[in-house]
N, C-alpha and C. Protein backbone atom coordinates (compact mmCIF):
# COMPACT_ATOMS: atom_id res chain seq x y z
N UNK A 1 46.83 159.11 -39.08
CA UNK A 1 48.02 158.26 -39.31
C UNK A 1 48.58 158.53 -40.70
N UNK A 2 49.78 158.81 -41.17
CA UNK A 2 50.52 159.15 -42.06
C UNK A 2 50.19 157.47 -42.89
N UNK A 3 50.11 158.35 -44.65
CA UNK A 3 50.18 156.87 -45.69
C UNK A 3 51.62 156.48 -45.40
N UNK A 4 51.71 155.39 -45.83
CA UNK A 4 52.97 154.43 -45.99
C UNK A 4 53.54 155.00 -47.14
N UNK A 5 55.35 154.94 -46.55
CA UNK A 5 56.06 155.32 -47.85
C UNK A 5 56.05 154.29 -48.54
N UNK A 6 55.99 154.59 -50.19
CA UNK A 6 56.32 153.31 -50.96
C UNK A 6 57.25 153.31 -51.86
N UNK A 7 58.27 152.16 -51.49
CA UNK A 7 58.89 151.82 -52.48
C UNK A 7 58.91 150.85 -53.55
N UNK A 8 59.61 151.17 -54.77
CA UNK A 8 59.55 150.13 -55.87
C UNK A 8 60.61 149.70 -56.28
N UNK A 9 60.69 147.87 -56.07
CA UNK A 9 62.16 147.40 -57.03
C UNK A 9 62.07 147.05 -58.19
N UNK A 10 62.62 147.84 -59.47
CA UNK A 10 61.68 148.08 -61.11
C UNK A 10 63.23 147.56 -61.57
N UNK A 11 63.09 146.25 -62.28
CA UNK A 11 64.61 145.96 -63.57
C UNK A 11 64.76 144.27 -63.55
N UNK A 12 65.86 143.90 -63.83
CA UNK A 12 65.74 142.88 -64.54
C UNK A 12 65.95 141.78 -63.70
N UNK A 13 66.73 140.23 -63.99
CA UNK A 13 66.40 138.98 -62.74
C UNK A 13 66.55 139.46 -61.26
N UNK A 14 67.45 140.22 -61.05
CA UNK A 14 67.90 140.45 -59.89
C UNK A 14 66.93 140.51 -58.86
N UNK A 15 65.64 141.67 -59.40
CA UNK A 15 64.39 141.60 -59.09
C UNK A 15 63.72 140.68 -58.64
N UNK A 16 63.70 139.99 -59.50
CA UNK A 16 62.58 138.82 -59.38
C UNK A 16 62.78 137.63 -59.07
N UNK A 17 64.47 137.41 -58.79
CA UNK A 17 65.32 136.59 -58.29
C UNK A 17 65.29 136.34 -56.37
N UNK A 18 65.37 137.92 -56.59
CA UNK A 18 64.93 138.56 -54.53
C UNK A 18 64.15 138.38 -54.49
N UNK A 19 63.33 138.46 -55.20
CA UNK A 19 61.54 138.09 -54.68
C UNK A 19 61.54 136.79 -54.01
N UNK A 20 61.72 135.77 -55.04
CA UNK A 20 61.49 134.57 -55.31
C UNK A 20 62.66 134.10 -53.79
N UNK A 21 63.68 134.33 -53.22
CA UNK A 21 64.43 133.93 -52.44
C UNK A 21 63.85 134.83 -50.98
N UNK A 22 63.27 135.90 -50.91
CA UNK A 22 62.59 135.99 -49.86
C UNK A 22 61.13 135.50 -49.42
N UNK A 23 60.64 135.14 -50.47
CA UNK A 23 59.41 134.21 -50.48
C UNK A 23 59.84 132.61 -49.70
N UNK A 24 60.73 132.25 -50.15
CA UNK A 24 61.12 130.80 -49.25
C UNK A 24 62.08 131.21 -48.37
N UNK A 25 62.64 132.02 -47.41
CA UNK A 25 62.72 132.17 -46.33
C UNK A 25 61.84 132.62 -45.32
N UNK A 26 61.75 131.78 -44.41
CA UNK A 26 60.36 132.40 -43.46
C UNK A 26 61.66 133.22 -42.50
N UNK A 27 62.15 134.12 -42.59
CA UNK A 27 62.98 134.75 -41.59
C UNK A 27 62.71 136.09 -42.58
N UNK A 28 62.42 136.45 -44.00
CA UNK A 28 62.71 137.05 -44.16
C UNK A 28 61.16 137.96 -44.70
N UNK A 29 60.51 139.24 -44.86
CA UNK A 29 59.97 139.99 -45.53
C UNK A 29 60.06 140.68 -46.51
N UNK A 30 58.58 140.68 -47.25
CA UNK A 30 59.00 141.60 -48.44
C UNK A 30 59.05 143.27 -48.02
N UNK A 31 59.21 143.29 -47.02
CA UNK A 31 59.54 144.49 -46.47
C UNK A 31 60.67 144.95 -46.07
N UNK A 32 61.89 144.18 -46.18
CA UNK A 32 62.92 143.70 -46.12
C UNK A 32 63.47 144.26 -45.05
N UNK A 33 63.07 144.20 -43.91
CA UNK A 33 62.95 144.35 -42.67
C UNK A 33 63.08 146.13 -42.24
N UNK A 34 62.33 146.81 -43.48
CA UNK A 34 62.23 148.26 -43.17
C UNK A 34 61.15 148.59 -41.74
N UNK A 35 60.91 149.42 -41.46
CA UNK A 35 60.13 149.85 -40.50
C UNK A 35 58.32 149.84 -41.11
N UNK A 36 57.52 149.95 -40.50
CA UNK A 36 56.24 149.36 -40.89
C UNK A 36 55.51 150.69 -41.65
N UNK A 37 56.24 151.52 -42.00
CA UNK A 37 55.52 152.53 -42.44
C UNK A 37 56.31 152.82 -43.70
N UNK A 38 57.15 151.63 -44.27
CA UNK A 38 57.34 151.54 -45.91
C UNK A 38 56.86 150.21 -46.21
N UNK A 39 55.96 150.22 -47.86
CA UNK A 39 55.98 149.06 -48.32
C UNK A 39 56.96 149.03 -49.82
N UNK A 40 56.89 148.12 -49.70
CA UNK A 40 58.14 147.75 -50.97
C UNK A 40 57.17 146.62 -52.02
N UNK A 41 57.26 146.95 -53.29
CA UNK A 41 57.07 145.96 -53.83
C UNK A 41 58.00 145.76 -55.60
N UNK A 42 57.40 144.44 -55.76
CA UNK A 42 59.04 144.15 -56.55
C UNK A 42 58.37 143.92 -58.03
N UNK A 43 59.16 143.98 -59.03
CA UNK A 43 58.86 143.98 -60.31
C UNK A 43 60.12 144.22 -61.51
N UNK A 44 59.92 142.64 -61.65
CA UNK A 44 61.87 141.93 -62.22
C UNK A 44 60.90 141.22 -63.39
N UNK A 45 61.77 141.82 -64.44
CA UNK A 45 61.37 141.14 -65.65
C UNK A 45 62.98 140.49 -66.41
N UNK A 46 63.19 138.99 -66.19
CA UNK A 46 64.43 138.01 -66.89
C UNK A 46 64.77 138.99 -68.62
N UNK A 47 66.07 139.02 -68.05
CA UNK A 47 66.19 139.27 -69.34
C UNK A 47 66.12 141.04 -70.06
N UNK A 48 65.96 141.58 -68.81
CA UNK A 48 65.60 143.22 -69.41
C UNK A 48 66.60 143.69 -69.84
N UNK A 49 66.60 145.16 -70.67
CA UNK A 49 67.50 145.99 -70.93
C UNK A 49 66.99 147.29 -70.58
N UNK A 50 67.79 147.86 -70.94
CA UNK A 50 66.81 149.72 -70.10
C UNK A 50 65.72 149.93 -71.67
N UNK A 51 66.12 149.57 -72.38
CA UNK A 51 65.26 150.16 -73.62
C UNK A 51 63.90 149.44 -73.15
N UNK A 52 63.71 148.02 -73.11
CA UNK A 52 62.56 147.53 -72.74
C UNK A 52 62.28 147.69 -70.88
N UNK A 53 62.57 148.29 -69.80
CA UNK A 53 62.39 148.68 -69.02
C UNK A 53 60.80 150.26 -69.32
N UNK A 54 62.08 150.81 -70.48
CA UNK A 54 60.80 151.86 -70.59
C UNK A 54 59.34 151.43 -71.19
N UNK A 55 59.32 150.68 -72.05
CA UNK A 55 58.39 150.42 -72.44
C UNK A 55 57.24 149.50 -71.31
N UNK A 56 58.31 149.80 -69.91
CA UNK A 56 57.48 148.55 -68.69
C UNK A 56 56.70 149.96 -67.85
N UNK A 57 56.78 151.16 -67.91
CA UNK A 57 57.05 151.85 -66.86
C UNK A 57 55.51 152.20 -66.32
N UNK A 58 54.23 151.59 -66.76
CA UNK A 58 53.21 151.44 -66.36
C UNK A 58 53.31 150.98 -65.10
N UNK A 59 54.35 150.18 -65.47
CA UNK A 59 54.25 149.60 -63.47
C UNK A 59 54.73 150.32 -62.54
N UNK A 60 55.44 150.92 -63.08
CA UNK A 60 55.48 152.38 -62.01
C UNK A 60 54.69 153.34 -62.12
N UNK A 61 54.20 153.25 -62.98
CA UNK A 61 52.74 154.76 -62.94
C UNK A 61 51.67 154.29 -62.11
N UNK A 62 51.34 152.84 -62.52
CA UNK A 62 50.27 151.98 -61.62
C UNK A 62 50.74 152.28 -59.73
N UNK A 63 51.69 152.06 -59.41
CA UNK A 63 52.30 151.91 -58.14
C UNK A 63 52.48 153.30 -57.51
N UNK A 64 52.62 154.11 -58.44
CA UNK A 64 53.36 155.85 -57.69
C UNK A 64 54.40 155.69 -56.78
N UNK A 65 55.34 155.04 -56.75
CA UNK A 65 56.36 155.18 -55.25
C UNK A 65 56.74 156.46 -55.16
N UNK A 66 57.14 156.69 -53.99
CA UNK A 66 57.98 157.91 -53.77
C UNK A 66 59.44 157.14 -54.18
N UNK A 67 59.97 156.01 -54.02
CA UNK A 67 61.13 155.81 -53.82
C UNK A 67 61.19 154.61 -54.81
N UNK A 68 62.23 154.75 -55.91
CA UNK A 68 62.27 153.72 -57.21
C UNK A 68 63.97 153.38 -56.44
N UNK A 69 63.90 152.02 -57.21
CA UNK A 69 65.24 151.28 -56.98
C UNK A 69 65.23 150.87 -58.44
N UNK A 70 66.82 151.24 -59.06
CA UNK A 70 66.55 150.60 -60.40
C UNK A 70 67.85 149.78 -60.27
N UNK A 71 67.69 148.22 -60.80
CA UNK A 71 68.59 147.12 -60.95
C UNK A 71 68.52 147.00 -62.30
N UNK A 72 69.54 148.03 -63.55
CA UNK A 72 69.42 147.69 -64.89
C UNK A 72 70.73 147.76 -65.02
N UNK A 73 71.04 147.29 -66.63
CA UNK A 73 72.57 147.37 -67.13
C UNK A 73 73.15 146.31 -67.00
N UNK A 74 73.02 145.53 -66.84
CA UNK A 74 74.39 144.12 -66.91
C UNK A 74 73.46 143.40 -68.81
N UNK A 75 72.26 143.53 -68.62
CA UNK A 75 72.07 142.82 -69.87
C UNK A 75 72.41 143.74 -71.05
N UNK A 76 72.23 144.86 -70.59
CA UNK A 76 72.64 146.17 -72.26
C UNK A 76 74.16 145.96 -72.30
N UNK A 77 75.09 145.61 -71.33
CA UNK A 77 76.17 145.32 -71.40
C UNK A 77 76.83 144.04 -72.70
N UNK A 78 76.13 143.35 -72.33
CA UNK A 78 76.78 142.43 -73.32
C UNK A 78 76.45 142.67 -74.69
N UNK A 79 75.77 143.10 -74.97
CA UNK A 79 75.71 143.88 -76.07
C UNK A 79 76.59 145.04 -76.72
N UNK A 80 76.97 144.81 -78.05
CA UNK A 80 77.82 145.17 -78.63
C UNK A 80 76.90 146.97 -79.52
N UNK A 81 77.02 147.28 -78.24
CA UNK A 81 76.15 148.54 -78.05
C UNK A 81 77.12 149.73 -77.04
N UNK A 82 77.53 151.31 -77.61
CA UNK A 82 78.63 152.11 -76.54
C UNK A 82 77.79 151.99 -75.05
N UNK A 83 78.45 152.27 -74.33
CA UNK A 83 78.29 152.51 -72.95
C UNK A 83 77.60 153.69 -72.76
N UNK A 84 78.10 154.74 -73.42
CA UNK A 84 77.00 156.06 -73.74
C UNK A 84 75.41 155.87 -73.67
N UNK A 85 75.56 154.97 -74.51
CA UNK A 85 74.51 154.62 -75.23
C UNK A 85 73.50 154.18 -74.36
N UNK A 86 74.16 152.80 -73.31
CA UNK A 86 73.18 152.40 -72.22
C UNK A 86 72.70 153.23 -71.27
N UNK A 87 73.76 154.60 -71.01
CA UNK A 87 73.46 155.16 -70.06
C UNK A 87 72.61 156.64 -70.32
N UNK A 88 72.30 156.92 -71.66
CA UNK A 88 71.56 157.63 -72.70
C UNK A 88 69.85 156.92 -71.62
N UNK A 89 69.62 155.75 -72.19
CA UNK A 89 68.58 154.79 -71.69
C UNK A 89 68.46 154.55 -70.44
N UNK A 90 69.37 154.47 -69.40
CA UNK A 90 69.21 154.72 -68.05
C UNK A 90 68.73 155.49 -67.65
N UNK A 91 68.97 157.01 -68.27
CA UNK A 91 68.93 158.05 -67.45
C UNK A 91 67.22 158.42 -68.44
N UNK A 92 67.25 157.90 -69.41
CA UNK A 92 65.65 158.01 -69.92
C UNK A 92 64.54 157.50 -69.14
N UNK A 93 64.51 156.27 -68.66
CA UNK A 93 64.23 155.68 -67.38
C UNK A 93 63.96 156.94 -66.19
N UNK A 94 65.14 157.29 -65.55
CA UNK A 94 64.79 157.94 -64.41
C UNK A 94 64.45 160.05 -64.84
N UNK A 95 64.44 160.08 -66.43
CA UNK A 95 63.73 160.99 -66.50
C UNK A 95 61.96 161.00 -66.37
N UNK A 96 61.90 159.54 -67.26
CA UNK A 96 60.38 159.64 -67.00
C UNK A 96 59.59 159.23 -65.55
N UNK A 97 60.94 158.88 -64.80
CA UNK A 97 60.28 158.37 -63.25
C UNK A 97 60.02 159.31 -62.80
N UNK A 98 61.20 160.35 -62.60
CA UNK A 98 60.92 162.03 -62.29
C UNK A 98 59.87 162.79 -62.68
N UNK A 99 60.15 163.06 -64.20
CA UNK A 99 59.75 164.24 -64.49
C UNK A 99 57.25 163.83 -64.28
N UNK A 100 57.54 162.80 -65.14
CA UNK A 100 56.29 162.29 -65.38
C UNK A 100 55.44 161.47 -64.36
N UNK A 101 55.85 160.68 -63.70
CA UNK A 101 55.70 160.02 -62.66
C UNK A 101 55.60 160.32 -61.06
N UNK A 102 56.42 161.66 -61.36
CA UNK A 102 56.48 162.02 -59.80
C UNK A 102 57.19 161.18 -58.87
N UNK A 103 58.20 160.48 -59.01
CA UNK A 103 58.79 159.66 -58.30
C UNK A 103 59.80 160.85 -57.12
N UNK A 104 59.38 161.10 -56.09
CA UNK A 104 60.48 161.86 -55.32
C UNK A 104 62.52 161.34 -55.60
N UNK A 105 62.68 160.24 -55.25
CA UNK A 105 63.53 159.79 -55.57
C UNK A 105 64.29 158.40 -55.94
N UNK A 106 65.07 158.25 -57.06
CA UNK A 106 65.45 157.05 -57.96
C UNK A 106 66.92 157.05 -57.28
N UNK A 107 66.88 155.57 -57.03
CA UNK A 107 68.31 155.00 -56.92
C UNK A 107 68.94 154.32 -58.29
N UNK A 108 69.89 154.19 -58.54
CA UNK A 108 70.61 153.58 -59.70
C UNK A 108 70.91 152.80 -58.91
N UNK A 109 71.21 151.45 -59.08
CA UNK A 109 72.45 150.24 -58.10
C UNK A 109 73.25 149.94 -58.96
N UNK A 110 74.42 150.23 -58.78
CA UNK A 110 75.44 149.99 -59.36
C UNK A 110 75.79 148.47 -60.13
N UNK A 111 76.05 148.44 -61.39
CA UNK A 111 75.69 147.21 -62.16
C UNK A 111 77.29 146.33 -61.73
N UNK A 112 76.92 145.22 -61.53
CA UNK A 112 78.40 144.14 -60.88
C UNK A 112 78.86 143.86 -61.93
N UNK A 113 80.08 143.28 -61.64
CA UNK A 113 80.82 142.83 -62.18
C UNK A 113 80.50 141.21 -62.56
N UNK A 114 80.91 140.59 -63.65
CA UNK A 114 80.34 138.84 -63.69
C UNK A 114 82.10 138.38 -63.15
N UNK A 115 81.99 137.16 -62.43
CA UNK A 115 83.20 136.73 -62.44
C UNK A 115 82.93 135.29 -62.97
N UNK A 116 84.59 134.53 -63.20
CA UNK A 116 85.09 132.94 -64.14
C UNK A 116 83.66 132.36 -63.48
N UNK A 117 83.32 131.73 -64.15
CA UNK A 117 81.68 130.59 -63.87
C UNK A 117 82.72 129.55 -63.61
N UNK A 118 82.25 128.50 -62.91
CA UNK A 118 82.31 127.48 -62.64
C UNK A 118 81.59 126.11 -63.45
N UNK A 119 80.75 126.42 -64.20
CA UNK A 119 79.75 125.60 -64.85
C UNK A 119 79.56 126.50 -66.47
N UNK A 120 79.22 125.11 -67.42
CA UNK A 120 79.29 126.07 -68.72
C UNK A 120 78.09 126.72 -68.26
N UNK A 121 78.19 128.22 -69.11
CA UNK A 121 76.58 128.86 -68.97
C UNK A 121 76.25 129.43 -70.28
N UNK A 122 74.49 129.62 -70.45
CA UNK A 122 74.26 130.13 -71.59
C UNK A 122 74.87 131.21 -72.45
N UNK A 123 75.52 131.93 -71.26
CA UNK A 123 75.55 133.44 -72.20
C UNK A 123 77.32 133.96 -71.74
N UNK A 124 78.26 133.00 -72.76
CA UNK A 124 79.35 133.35 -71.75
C UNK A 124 80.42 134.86 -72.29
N UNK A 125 80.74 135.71 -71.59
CA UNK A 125 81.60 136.84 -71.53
C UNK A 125 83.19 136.55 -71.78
N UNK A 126 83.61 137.69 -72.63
CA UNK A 126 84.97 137.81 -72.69
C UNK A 126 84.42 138.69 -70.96
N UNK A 127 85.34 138.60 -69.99
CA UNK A 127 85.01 138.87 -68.36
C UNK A 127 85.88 140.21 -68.81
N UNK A 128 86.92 140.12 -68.82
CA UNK A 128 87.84 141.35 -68.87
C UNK A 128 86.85 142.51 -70.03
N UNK A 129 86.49 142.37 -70.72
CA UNK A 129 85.88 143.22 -72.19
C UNK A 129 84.67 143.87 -71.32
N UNK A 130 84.15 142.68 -70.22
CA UNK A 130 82.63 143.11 -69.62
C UNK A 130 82.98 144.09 -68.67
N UNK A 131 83.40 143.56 -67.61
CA UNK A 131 83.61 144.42 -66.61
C UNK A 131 84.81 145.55 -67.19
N UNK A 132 85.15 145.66 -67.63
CA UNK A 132 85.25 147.45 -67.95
C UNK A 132 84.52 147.99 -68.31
N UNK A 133 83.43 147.09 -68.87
CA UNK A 133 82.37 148.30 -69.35
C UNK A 133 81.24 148.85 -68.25
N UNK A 134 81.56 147.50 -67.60
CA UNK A 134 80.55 148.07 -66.20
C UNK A 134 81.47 149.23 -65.35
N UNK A 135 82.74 148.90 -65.14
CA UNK A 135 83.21 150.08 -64.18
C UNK A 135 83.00 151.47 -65.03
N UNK A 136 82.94 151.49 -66.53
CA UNK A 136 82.92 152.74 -67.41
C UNK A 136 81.23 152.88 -66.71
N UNK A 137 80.29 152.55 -67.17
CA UNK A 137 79.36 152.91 -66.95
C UNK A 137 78.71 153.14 -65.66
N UNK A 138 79.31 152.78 -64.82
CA UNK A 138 79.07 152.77 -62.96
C UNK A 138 79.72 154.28 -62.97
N UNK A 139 80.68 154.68 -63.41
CA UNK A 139 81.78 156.13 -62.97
C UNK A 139 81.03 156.88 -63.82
N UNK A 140 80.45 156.72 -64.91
CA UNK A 140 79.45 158.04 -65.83
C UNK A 140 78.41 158.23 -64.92
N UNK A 141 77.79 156.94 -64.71
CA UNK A 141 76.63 157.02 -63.94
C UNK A 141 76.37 157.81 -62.79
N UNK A 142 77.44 157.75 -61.98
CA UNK A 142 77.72 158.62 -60.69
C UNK A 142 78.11 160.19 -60.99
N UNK A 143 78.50 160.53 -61.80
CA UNK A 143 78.45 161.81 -62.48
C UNK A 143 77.53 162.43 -62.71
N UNK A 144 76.60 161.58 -64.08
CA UNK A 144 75.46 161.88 -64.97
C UNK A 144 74.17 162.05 -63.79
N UNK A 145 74.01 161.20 -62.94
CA UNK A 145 72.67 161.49 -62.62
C UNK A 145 72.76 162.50 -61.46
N UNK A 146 73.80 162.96 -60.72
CA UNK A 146 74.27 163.98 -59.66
C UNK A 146 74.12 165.63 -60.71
N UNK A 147 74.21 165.48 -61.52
CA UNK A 147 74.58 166.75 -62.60
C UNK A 147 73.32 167.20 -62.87
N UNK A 148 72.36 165.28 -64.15
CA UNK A 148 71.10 165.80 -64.57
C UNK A 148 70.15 166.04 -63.73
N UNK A 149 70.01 164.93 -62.07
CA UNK A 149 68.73 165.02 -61.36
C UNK A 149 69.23 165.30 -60.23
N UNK A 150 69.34 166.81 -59.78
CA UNK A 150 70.48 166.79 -58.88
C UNK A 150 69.18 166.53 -57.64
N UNK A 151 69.92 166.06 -56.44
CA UNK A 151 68.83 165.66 -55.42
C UNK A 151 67.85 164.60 -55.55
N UNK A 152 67.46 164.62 -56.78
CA UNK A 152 66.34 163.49 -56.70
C UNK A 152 66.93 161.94 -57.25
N UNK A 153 68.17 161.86 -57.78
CA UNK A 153 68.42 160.48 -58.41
C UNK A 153 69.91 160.30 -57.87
N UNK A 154 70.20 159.30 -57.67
CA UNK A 154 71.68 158.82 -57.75
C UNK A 154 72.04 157.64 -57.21
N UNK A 155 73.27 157.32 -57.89
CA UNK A 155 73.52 155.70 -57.76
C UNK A 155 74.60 155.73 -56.86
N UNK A 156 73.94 154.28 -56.23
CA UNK A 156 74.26 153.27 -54.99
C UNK A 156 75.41 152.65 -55.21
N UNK A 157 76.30 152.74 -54.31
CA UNK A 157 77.48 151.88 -54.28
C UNK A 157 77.34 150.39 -53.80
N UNK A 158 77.22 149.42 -54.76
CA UNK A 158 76.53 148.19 -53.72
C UNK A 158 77.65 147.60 -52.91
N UNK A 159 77.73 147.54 -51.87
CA UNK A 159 78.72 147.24 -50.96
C UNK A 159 79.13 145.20 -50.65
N UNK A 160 80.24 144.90 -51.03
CA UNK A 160 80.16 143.45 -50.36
C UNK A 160 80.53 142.53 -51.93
N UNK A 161 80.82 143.21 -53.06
CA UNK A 161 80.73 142.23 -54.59
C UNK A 161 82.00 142.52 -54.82
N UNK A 162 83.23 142.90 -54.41
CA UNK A 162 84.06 143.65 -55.25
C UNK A 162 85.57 142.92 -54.79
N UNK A 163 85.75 142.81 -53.90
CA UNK A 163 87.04 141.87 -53.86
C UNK A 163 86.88 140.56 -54.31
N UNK A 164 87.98 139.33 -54.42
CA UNK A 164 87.89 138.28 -54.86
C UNK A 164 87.58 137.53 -53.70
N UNK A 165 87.70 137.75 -52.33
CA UNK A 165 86.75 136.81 -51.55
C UNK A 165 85.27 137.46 -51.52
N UNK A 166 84.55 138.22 -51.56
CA UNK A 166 83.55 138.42 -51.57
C UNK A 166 83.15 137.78 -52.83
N UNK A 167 83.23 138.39 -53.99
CA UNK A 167 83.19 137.79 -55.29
C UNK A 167 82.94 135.82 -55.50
N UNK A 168 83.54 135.60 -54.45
CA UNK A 168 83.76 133.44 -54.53
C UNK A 168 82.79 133.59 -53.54
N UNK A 169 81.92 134.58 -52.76
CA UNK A 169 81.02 134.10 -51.57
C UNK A 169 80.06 134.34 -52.02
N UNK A 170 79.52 135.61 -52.63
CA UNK A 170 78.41 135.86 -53.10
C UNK A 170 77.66 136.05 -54.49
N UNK A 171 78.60 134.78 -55.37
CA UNK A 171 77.85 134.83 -56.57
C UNK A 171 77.70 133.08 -56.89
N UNK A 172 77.06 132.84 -57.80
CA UNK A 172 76.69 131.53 -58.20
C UNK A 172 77.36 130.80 -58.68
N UNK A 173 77.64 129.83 -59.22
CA UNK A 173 78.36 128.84 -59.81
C UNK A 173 78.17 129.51 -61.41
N UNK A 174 77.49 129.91 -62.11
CA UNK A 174 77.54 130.61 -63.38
C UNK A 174 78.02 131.87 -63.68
N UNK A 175 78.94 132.53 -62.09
CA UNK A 175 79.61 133.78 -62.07
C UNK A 175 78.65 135.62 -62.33
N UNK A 176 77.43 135.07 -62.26
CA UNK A 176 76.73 136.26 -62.90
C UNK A 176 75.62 136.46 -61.96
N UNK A 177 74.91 135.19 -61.79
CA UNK A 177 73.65 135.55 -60.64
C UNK A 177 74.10 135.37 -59.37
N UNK A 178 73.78 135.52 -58.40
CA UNK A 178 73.75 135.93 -57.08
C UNK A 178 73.60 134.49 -56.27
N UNK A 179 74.57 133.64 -55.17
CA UNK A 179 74.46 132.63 -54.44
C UNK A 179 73.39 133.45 -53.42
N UNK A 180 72.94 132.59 -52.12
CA UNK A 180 72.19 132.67 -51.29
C UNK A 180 72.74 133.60 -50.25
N UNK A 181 73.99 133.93 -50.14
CA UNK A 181 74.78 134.85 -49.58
C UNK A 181 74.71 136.16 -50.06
N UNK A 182 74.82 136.36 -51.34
CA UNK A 182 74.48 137.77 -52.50
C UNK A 182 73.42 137.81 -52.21
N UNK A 183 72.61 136.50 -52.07
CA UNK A 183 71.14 137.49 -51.83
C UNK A 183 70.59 138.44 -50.48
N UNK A 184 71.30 137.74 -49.67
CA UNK A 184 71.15 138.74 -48.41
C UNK A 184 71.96 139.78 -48.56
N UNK A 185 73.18 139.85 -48.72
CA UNK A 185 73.98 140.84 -49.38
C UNK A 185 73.15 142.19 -50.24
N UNK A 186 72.67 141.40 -51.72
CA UNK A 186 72.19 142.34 -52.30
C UNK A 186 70.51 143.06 -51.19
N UNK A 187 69.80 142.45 -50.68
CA UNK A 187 68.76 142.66 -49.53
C UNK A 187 69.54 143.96 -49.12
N UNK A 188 70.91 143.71 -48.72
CA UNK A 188 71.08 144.46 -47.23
C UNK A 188 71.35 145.85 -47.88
N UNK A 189 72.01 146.14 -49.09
CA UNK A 189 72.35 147.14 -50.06
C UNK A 189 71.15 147.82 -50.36
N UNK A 190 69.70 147.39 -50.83
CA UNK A 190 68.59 147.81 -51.13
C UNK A 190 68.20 148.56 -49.66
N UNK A 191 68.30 147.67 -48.80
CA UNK A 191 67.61 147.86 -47.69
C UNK A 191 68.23 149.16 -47.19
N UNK A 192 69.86 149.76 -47.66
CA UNK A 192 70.54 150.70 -47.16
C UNK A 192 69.81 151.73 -47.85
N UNK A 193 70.23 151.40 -49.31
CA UNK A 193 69.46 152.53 -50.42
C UNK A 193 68.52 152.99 -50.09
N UNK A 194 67.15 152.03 -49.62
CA UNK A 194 65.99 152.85 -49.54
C UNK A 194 65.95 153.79 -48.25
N UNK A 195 66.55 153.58 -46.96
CA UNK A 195 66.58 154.05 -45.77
C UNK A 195 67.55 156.09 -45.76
N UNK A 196 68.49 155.54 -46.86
CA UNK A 196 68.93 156.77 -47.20
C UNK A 196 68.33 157.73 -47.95
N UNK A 197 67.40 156.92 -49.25
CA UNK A 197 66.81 157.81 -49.83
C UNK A 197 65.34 158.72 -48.88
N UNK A 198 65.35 157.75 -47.92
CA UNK A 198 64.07 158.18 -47.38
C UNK A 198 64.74 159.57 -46.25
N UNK A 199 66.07 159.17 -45.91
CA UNK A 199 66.36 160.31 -44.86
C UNK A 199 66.56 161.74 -45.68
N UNK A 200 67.06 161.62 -47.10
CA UNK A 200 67.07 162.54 -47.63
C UNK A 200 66.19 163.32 -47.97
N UNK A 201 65.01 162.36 -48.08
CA UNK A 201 63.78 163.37 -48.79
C UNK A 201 63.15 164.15 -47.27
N UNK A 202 63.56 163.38 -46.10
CA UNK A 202 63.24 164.27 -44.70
C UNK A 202 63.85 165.47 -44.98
N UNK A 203 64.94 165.67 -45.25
CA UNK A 203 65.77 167.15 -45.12
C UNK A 203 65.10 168.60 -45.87
């Protein structure tokens, strides 16, 4: 019988946010309803940036996946730090997943956009200043890692965040984390990512 493919979800709440919301649905698995011959496991640290991502990456050496999912970049964003710069650190990330790690293949997920909160929140955005920096760094991103890791890395278009009715369905009252709708949403995006990355590495 063939080992189980494994995948890993490695970055910041988003992570550990899915965890925590497929844990109290009994409809749902941490397998996220892949076929029984992938396991998935998750590892979301509040609050990350890619710089402290690397310094996490034991947990991917511990784990070996063939298949990394990385959810980073919205927190290096608000930071008054170039866009270069974050994506300098991104792609440091999925060098050492590659080169050192042996990771067959890394997804990037494309970092969202925050929209107007509804409620004051801790950490609030000029919105217009942010999200350009995410669409700048989403369009390098799709470049940079097709160029540096050709075949083995590249970022995910997350499907379902991007118009203004999707946007009022699937995010929270603080405009940044994910309602109960985003979370199946974001599920169903992972769940695409990993199924593609896995058909690719068939070829």
């Amino acid at each position: 019988m063939a080992a189980p493919i494994k995948a890993q979800l490695f970055g910041h709440s988003f992570v550990s946010r899915l965890k925590d919301f497929i844990r109290h649905k009994d409809e749902l698995n941490y397998r996220l309803g892949l076929q029984l011959g992938i396991m998935v496991q998750f590892n979301g640290f509040p609050g990350a940036r890619a710089r402290s991502l690397i310094g996490k990456m034991d947990f991917v050496a511990d784990y070996s996946p063939e298949i990394l999912v990385l959810l980073v970049g919205t927190n290096d964003l608000y930071e008054e730090v170039s866009v270069e710069s974050i994506e300098e650190q991104i792609c440091d990330i999925v060098y050492e997943a590659i080169s050192n790690i042996e990771v067959a293949k890394v997804i990037v997920c494309q970092v969202l956009h925050r929209c107007e909160p509804k409620i004051r929140t801790r950490f609030p955005a000029d919105l217009h200043w942010f999200n350009a920096r995410v669409d700048k760094l989403n369009a390098s991103l799709d470049t940079t890692l097709k160029s540096r890791f050709p075949n083995r890395a590249f970022l995910w278009r997350m499907k379902g965040f991007w118009s203004p009715e999707t946007k009022n369905k699937n995010f929270a009252s603080d405009g940044c984390h994910l309602s109960d709708d985003g979370q199946f949403k974001l599920l169903s995006n992972i769940r695409a990512a990993i199924i593609a990355a896995h058909r690719q590495s068939l070829k």
